[in-house]
PDB file of N, CA and C in Angstrom:
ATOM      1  N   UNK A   1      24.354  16.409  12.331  1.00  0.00           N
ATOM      2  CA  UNK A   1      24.569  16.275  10.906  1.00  0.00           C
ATOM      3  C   UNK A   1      24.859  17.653  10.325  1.00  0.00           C
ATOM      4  N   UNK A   2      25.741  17.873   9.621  1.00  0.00           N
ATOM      5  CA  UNK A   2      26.373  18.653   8.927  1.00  0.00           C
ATOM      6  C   UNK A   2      25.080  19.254   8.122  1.00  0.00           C
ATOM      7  N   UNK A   3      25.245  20.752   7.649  1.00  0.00           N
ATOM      8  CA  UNK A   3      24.246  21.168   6.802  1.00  0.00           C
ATOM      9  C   UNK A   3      24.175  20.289   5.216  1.00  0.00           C
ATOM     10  N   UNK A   4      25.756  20.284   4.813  1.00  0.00           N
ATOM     11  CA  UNK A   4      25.585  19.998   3.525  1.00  0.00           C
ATOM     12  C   UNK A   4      25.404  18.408   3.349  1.00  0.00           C
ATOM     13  N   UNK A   5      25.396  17.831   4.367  1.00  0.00           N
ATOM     14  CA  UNK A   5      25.406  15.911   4.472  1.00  0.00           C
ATOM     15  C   UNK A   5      23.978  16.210   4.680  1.00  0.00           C
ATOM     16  N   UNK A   6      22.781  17.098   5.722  1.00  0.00           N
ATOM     17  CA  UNK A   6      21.814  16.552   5.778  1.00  0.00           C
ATOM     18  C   UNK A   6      20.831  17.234   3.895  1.00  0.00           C
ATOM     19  N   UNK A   7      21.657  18.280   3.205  1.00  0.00           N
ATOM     20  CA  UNK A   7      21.070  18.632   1.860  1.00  0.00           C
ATOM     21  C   UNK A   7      21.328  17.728   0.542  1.00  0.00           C
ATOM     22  N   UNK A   8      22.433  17.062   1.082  1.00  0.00           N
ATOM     23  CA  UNK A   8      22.663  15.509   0.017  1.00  0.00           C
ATOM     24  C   UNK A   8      21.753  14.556   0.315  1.00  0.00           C
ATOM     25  N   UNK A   9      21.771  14.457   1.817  1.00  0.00           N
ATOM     26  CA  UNK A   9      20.549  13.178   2.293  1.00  0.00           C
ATOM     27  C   UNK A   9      18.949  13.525   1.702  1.00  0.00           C
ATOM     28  N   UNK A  10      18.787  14.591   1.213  1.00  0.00           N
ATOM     29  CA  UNK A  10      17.497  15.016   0.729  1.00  0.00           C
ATOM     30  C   UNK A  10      17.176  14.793  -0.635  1.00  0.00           C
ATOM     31  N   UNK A  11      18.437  15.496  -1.088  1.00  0.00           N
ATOM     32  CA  UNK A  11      18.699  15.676  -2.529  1.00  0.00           C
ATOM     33  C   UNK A  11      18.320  13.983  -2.822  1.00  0.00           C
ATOM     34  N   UNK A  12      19.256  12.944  -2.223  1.00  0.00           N
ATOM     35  CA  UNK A  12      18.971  11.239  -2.321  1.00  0.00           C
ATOM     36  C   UNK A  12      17.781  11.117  -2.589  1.00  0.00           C
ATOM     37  N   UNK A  13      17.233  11.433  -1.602  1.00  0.00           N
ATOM     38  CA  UNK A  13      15.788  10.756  -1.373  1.00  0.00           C
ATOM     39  C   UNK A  13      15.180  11.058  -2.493  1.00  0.00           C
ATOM     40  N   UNK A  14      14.750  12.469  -2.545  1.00  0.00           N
ATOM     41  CA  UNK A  14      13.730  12.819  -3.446  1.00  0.00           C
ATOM     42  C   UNK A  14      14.415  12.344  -5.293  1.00  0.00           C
ATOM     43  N   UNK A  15      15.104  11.550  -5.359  1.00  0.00           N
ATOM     44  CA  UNK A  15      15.636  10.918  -6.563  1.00  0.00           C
ATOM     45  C   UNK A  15      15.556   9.827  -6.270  1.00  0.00           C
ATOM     46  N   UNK A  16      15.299   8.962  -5.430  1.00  0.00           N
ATOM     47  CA  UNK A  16      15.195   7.476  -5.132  1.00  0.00           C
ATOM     48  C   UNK A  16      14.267   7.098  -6.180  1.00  0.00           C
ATOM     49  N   UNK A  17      14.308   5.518  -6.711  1.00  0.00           N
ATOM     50  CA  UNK A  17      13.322   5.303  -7.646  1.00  0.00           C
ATOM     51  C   UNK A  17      11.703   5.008  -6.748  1.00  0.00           C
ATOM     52  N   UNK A  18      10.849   5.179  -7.349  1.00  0.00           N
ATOM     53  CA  UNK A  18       9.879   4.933  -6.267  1.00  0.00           C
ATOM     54  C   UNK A  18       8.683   4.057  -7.170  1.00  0.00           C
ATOM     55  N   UNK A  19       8.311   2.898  -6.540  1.00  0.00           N
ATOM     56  CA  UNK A  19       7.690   1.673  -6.847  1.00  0.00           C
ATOM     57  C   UNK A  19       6.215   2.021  -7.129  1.00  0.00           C
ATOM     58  N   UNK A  20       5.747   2.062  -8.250  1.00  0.00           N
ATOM     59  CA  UNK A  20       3.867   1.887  -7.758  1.00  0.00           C
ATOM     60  C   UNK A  20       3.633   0.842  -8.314  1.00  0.00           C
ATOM     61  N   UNK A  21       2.102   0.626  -7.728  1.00  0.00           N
ATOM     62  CA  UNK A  21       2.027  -0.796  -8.070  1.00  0.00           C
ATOM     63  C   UNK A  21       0.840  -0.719  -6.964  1.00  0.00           C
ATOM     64  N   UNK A  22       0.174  -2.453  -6.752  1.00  0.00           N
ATOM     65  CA  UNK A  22      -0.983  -2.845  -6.341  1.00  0.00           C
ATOM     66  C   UNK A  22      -0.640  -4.158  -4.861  1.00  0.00           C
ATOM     67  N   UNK A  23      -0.930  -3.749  -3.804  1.00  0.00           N
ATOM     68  CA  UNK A  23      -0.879  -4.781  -2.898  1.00  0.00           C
ATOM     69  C   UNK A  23      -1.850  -5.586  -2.306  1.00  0.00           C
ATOM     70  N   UNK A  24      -1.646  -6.219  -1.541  1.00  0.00           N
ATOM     71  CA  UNK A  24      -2.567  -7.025  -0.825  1.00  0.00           C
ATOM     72  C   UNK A  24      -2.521  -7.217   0.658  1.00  0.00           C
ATOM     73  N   UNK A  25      -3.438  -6.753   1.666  1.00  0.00           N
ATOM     74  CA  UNK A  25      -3.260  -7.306   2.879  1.00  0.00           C
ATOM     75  C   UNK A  25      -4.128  -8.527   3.155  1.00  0.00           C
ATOM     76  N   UNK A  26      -3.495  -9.283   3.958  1.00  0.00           N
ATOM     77  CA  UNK A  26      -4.288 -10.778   4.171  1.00  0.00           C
ATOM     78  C   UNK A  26      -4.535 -11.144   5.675  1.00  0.00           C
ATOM     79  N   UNK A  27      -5.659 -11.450   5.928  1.00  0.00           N
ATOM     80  CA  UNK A  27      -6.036 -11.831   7.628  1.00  0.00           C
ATOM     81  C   UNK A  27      -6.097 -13.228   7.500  1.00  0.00           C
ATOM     82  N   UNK A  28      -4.682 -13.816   7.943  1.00  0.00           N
ATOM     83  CA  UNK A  28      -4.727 -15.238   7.706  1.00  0.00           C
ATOM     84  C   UNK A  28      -5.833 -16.125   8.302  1.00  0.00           C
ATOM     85  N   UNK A  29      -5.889 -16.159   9.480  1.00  0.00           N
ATOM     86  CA  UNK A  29      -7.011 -16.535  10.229  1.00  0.00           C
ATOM     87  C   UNK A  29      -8.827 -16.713   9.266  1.00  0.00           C
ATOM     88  N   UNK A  30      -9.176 -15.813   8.518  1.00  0.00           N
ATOM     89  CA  UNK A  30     -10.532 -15.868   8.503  1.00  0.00           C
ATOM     90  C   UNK A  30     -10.368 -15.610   7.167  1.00  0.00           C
ATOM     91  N   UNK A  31      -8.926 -15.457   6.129  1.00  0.00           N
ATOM     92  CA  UNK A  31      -8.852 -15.824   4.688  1.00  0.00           C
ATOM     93  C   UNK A  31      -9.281 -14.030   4.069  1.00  0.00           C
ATOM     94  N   UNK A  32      -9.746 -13.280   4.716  1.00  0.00           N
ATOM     95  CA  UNK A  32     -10.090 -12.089   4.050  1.00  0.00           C
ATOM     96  C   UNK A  32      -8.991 -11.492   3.547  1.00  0.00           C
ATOM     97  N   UNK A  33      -9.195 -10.797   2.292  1.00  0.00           N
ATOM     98  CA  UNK A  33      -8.139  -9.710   1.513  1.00  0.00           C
ATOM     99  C   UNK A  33      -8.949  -8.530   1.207  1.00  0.00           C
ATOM    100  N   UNK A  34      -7.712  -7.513   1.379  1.00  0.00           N
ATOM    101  CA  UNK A  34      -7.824  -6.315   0.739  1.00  0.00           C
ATOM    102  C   UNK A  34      -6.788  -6.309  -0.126  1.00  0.00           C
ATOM    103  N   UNK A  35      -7.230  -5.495  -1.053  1.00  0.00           N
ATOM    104  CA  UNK A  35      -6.698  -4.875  -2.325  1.00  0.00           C
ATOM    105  C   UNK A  35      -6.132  -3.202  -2.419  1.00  0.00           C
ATOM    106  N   UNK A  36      -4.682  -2.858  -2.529  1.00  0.00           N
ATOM    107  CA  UNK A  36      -5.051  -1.408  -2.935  1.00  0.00           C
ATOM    108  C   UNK A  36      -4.364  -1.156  -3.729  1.00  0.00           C
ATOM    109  N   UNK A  37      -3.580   0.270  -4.069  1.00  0.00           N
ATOM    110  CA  UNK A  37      -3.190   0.524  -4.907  1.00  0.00           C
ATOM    111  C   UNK A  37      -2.115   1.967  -4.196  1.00  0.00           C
ATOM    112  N   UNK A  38      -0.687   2.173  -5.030  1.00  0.00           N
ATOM    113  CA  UNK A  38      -0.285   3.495  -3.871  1.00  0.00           C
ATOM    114  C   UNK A  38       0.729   3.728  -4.924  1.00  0.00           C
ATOM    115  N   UNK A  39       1.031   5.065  -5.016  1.00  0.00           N
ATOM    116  CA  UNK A  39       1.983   5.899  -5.915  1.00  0.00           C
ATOM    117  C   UNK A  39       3.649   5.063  -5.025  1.00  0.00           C
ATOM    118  N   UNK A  40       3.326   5.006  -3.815  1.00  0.00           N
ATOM    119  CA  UNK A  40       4.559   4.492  -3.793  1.00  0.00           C
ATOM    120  C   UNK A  40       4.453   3.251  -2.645  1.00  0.00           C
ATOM    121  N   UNK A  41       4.879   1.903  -2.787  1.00  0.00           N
ATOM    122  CA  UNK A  41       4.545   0.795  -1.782  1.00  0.00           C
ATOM    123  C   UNK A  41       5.898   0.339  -0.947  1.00  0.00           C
ATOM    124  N   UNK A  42       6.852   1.590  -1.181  1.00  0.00           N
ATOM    125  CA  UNK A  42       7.800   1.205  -0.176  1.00  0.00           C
ATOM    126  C   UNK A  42       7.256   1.583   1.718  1.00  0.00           C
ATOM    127  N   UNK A  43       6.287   2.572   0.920  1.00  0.00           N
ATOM    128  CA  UNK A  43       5.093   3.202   2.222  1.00  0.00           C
ATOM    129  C   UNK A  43       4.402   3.047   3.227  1.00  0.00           C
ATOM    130  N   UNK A  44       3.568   2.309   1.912  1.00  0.00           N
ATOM    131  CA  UNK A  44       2.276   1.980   2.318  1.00  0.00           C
ATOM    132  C   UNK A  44       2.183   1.252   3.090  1.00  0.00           C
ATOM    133  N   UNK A  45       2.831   0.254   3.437  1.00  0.00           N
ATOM    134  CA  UNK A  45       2.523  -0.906   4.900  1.00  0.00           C
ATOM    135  C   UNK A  45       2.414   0.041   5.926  1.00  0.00           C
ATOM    136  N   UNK A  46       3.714   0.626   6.540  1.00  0.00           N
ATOM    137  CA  UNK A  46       3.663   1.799   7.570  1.00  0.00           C
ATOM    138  C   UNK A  46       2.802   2.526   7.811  1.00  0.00           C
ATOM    139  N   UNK A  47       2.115   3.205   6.592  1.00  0.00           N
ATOM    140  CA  UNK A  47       0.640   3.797   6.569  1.00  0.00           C
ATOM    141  C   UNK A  47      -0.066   3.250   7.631  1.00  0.00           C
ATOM    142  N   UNK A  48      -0.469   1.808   6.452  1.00  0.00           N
ATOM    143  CA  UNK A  48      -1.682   1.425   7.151  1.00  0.00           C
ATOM    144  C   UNK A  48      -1.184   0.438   8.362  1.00  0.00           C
ATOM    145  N   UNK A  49      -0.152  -0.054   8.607  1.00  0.00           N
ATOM    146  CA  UNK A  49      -0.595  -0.750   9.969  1.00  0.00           C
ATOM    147  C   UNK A  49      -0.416   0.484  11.159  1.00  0.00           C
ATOM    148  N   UNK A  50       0.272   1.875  10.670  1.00  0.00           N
ATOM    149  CA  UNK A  50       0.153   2.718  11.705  1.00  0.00           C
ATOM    150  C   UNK A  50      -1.621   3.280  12.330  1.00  0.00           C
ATOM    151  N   UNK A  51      -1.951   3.314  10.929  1.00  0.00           N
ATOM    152  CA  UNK A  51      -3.670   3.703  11.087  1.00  0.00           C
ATOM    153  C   UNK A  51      -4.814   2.863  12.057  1.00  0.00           C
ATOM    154  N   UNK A  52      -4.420   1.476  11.674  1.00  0.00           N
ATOM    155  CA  UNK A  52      -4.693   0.246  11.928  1.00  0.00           C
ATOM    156  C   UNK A  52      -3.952   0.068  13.582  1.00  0.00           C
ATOM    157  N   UNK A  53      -3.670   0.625  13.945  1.00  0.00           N
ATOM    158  CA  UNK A  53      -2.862   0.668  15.546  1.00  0.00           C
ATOM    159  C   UNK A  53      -3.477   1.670  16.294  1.00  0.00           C
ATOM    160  N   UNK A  54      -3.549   2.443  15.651  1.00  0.00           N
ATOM    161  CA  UNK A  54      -4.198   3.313  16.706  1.00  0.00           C
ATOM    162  C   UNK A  54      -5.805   3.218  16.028  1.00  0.00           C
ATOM    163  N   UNK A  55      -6.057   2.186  15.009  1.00  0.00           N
ATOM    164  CA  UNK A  55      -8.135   2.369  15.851  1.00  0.00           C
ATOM    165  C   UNK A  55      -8.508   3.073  14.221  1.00  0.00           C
ATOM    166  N   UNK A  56      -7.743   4.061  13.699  1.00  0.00           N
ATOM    167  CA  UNK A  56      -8.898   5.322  13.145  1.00  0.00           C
ATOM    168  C   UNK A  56      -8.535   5.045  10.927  1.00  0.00           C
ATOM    169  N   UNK A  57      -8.130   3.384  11.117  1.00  0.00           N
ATOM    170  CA  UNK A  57      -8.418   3.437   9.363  1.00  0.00           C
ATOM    171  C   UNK A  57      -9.856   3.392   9.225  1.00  0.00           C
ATOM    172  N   UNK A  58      -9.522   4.125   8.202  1.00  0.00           N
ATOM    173  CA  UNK A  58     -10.748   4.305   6.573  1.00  0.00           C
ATOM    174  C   UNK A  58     -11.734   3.196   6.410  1.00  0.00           C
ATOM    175  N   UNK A  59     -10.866   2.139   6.424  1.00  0.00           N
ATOM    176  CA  UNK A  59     -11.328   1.140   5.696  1.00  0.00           C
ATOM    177  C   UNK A  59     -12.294   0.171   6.560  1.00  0.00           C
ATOM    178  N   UNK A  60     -13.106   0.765   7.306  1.00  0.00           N
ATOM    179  CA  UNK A  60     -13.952  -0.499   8.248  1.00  0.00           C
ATOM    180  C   UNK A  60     -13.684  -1.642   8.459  1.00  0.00           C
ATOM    181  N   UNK A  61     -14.454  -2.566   7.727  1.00  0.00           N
ATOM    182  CA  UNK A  61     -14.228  -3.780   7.858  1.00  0.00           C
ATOM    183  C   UNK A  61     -12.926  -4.418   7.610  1.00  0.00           C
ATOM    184  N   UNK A  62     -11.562  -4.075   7.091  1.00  0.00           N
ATOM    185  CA  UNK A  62     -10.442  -4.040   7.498  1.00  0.00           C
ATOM    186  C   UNK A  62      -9.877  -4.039   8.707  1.00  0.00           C
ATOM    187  N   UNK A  63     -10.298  -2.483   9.509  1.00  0.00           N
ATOM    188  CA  UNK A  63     -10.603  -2.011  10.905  1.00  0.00           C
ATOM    189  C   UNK A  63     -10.147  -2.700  12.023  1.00  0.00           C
ATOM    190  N   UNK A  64     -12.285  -3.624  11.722  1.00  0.00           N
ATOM    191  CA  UNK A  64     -12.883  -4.331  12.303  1.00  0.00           C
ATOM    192  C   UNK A  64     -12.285  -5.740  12.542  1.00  0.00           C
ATOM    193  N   UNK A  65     -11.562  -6.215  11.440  1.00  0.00           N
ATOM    194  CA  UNK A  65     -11.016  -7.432  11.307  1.00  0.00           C
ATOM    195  C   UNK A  65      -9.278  -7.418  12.101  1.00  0.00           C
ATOM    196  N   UNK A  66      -8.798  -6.517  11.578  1.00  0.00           N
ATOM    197  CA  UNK A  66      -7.580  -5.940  13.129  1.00  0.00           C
ATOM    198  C   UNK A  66      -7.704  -6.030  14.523  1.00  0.00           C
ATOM    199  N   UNK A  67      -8.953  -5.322  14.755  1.00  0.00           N
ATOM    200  CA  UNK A  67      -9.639  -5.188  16.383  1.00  0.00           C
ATOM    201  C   UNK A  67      -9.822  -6.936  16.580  1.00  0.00           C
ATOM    202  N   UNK A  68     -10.567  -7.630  15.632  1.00  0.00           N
ATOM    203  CA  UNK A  68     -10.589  -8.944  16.313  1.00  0.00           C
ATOM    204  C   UNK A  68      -9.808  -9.922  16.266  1.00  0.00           C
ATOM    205  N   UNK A  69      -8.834  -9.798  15.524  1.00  0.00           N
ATOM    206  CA  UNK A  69      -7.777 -10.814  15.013  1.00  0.00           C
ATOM    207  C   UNK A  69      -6.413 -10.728  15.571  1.00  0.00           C
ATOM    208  N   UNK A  70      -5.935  -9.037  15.601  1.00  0.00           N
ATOM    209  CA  UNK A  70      -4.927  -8.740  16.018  1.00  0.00           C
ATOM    210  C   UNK A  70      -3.984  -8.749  14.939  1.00  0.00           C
ATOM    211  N   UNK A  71      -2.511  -7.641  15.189  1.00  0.00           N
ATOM    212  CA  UNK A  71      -1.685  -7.567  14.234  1.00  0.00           C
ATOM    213  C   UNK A  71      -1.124  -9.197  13.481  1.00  0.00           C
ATOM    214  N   UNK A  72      -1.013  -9.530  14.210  1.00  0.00           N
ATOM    215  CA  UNK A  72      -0.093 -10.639  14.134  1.00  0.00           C
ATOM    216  C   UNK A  72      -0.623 -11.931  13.008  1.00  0.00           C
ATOM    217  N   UNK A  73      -2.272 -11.787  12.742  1.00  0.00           N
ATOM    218  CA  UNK A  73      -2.505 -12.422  12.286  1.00  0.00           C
ATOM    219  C   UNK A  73      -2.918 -11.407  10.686  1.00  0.00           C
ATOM    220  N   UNK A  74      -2.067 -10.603  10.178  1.00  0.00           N
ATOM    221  CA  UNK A  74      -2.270  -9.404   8.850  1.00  0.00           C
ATOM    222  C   UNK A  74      -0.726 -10.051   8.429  1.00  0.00           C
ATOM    223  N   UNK A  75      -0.839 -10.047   6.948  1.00  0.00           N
ATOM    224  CA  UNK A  75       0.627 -10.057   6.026  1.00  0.00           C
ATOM    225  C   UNK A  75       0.568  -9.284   4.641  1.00  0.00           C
ATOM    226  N   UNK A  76       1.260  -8.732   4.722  1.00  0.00           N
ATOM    227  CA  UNK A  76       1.424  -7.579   3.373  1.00  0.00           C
ATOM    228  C   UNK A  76       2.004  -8.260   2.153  1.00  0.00           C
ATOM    229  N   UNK A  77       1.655  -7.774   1.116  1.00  0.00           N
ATOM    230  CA  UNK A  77       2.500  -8.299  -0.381  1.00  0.00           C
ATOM    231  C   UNK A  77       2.138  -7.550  -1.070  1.00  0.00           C
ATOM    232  N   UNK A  78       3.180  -7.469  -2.019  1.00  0.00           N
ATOM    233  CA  UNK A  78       3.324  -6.514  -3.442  1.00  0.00           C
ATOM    234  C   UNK A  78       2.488  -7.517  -4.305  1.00  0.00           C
ATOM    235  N   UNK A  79       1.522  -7.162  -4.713  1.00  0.00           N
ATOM    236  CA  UNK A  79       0.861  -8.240  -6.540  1.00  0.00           C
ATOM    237  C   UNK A  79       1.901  -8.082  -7.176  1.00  0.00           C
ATOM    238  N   UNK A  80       2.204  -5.918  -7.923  1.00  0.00           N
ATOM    239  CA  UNK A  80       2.408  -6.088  -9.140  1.00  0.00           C
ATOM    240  C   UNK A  80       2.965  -4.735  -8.643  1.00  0.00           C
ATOM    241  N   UNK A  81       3.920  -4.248  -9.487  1.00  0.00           N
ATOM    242  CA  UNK A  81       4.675  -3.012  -9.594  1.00  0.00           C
ATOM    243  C   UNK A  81       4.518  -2.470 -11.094  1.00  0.00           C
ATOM    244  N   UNK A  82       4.490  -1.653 -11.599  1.00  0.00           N
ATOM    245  CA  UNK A  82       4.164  -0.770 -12.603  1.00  0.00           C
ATOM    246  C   UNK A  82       5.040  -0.655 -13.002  1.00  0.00           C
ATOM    247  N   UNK A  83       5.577   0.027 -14.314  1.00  0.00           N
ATOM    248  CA  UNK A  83       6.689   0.770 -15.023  1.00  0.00           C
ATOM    249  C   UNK A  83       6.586   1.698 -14.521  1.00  0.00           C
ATOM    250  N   UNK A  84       6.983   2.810 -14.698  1.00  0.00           N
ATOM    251  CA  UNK A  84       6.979   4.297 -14.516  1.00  0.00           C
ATOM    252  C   UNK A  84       6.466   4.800 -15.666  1.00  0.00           C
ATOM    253  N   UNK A  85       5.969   6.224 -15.181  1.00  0.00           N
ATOM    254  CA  UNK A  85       5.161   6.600 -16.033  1.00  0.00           C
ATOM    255  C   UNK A  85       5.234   7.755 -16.281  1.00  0.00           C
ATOM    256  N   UNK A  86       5.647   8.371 -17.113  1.00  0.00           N
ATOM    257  CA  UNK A  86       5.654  10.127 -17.013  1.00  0.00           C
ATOM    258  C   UNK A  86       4.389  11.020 -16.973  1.00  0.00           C
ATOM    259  N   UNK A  87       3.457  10.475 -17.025  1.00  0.00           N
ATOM    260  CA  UNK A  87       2.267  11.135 -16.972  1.00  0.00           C
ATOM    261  C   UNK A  87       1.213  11.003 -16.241  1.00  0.00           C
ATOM    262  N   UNK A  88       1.206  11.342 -14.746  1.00  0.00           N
ATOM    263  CA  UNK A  88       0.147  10.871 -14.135  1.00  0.00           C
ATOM    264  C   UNK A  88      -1.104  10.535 -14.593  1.00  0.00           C
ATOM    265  N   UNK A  89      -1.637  11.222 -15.335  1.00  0.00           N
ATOM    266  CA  UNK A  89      -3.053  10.168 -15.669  1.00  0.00           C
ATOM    267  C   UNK A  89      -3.309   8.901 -16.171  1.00  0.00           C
ATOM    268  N   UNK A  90      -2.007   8.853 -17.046  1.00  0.00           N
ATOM    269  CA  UNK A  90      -1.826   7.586 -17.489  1.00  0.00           C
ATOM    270  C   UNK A  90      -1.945   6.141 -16.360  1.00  0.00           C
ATOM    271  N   UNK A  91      -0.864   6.728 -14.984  1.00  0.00           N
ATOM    272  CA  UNK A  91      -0.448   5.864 -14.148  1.00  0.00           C
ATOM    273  C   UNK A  91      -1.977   5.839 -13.534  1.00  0.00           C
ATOM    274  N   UNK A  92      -2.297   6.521 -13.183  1.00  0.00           N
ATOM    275  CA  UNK A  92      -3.258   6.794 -12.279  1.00  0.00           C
ATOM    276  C   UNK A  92      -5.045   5.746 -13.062  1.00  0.00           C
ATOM    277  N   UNK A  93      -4.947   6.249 -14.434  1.00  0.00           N
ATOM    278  CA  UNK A  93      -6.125   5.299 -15.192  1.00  0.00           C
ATOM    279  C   UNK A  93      -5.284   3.496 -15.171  1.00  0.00           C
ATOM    280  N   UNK A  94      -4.199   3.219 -15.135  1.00  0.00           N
ATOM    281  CA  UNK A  94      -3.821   1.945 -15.520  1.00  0.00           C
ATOM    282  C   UNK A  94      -3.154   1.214 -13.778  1.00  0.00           C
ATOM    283  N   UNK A  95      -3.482   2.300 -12.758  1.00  0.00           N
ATOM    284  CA  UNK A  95      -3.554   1.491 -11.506  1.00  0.00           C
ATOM    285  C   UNK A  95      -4.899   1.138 -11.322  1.00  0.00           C
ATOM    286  N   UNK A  96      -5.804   1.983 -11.705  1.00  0.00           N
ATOM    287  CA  UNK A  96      -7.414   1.587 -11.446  1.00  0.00           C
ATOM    288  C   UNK A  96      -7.808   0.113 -12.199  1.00  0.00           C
ATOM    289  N   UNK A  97      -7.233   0.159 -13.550  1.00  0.00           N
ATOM    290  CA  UNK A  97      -7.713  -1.230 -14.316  1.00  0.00           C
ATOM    291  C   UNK A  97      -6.477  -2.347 -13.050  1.00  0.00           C
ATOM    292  N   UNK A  98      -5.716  -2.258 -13.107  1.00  0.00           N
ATOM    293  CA  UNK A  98      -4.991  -2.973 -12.166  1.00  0.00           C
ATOM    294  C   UNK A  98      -5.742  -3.597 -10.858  1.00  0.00           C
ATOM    295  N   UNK A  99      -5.946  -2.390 -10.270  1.00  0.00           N
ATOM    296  CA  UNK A  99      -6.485  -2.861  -8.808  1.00  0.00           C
ATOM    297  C   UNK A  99      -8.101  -3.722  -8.947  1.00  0.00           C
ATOM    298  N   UNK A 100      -9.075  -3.155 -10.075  1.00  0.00           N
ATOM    299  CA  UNK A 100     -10.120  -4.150 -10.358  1.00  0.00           C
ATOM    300  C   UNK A 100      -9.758  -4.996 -10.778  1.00  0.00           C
ATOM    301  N   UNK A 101      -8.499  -5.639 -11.619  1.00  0.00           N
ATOM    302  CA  UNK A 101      -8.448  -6.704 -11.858  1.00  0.00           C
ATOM    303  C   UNK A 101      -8.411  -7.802 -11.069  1.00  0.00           C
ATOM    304  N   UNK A 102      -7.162  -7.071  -9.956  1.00  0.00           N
ATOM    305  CA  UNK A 102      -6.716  -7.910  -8.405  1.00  0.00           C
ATOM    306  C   UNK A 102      -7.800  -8.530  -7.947  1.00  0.00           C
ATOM    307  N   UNK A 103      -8.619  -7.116  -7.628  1.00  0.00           N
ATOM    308  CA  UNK A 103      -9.647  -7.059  -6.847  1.00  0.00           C
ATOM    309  C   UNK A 103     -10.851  -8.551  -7.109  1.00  0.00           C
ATOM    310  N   UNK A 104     -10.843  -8.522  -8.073  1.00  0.00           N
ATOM    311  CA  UNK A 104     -11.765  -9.338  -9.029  1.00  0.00           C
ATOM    312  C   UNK A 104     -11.003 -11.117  -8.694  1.00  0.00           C
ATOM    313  N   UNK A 105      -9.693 -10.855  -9.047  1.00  0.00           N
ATOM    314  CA  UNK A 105      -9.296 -12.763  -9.230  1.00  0.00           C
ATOM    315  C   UNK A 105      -8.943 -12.591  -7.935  1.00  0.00           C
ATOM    316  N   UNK A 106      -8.972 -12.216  -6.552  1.00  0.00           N
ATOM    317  CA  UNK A 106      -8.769 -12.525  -5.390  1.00  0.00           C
ATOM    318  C   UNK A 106      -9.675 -12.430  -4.759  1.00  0.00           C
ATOM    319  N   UNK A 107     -11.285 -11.906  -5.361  1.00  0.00           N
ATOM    320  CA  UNK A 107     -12.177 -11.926  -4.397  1.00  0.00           C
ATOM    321  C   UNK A 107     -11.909 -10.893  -2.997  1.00  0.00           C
ATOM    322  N   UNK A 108     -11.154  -9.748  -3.669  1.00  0.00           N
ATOM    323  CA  UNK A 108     -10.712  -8.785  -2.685  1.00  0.00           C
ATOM    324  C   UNK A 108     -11.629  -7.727  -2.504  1.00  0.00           C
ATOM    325  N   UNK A 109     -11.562  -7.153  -1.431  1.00  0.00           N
ATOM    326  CA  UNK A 109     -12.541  -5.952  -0.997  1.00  0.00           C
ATOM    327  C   UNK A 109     -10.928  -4.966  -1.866  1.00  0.00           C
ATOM    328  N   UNK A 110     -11.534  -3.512  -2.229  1.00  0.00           N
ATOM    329  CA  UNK A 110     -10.789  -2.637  -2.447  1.00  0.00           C
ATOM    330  C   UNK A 110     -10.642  -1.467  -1.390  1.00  0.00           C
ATOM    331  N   UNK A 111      -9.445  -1.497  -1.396  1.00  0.00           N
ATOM    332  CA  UNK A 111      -9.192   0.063  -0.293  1.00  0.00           C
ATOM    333  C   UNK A 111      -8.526   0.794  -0.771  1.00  0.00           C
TER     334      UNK A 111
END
């Protein structure tokens, strides 16, 4: 790749619009949800099923429920996507009321 094709391919990116908002992972098998929340959820799946593959997520009982269930039985979804926000605190206080809300009408653990 050319210098100035791979400094446009950058320039792209870091202008891409980028989604926040509140998801959900689901262990079909045994009905459990998690709840989270991420500045950007074009991401976040990759994150966590990479974490979740090799053994060492955060989130325990998430974890735990991987180790016994296996990938195959996890499905990802967007709840809710946000406006944008020019002011991080703003975004950042109105993902928190967000994710307790989720958290709350799905009977979700939060991560």
């Amino acid at each position: 790749m050319k210098r100035e094709d791979r400094k446009a391919a950058v320039a792209a990116y870091r202008k891409r619009e980028v989604a926040t908002g509140i998801y959900a992972i689901r262990c079909v098998p045994t009905g459990a949800v998690w709840v989270g929340q991420a500045p950007d959820l074009s991401t976040i799946q990759n994150r966590l099923w990479f974490t979740l593959r090799l053994g060492n997520n955060t989130h325990r009982s998430l974890q735990d429920a991987w180790r016994a269930e296996g990938a195959e039985a996890f499905t990802y979804e967007i709840l809710e996507r946000l406006e944008a926000e020019e002011l991080d605190y703003v975004r950042d206080r109105l993902l928190q009321e967000r994710l307790m809300h989720w958290a709350d009408k799905l009977q979700a653990t939060r991560i």
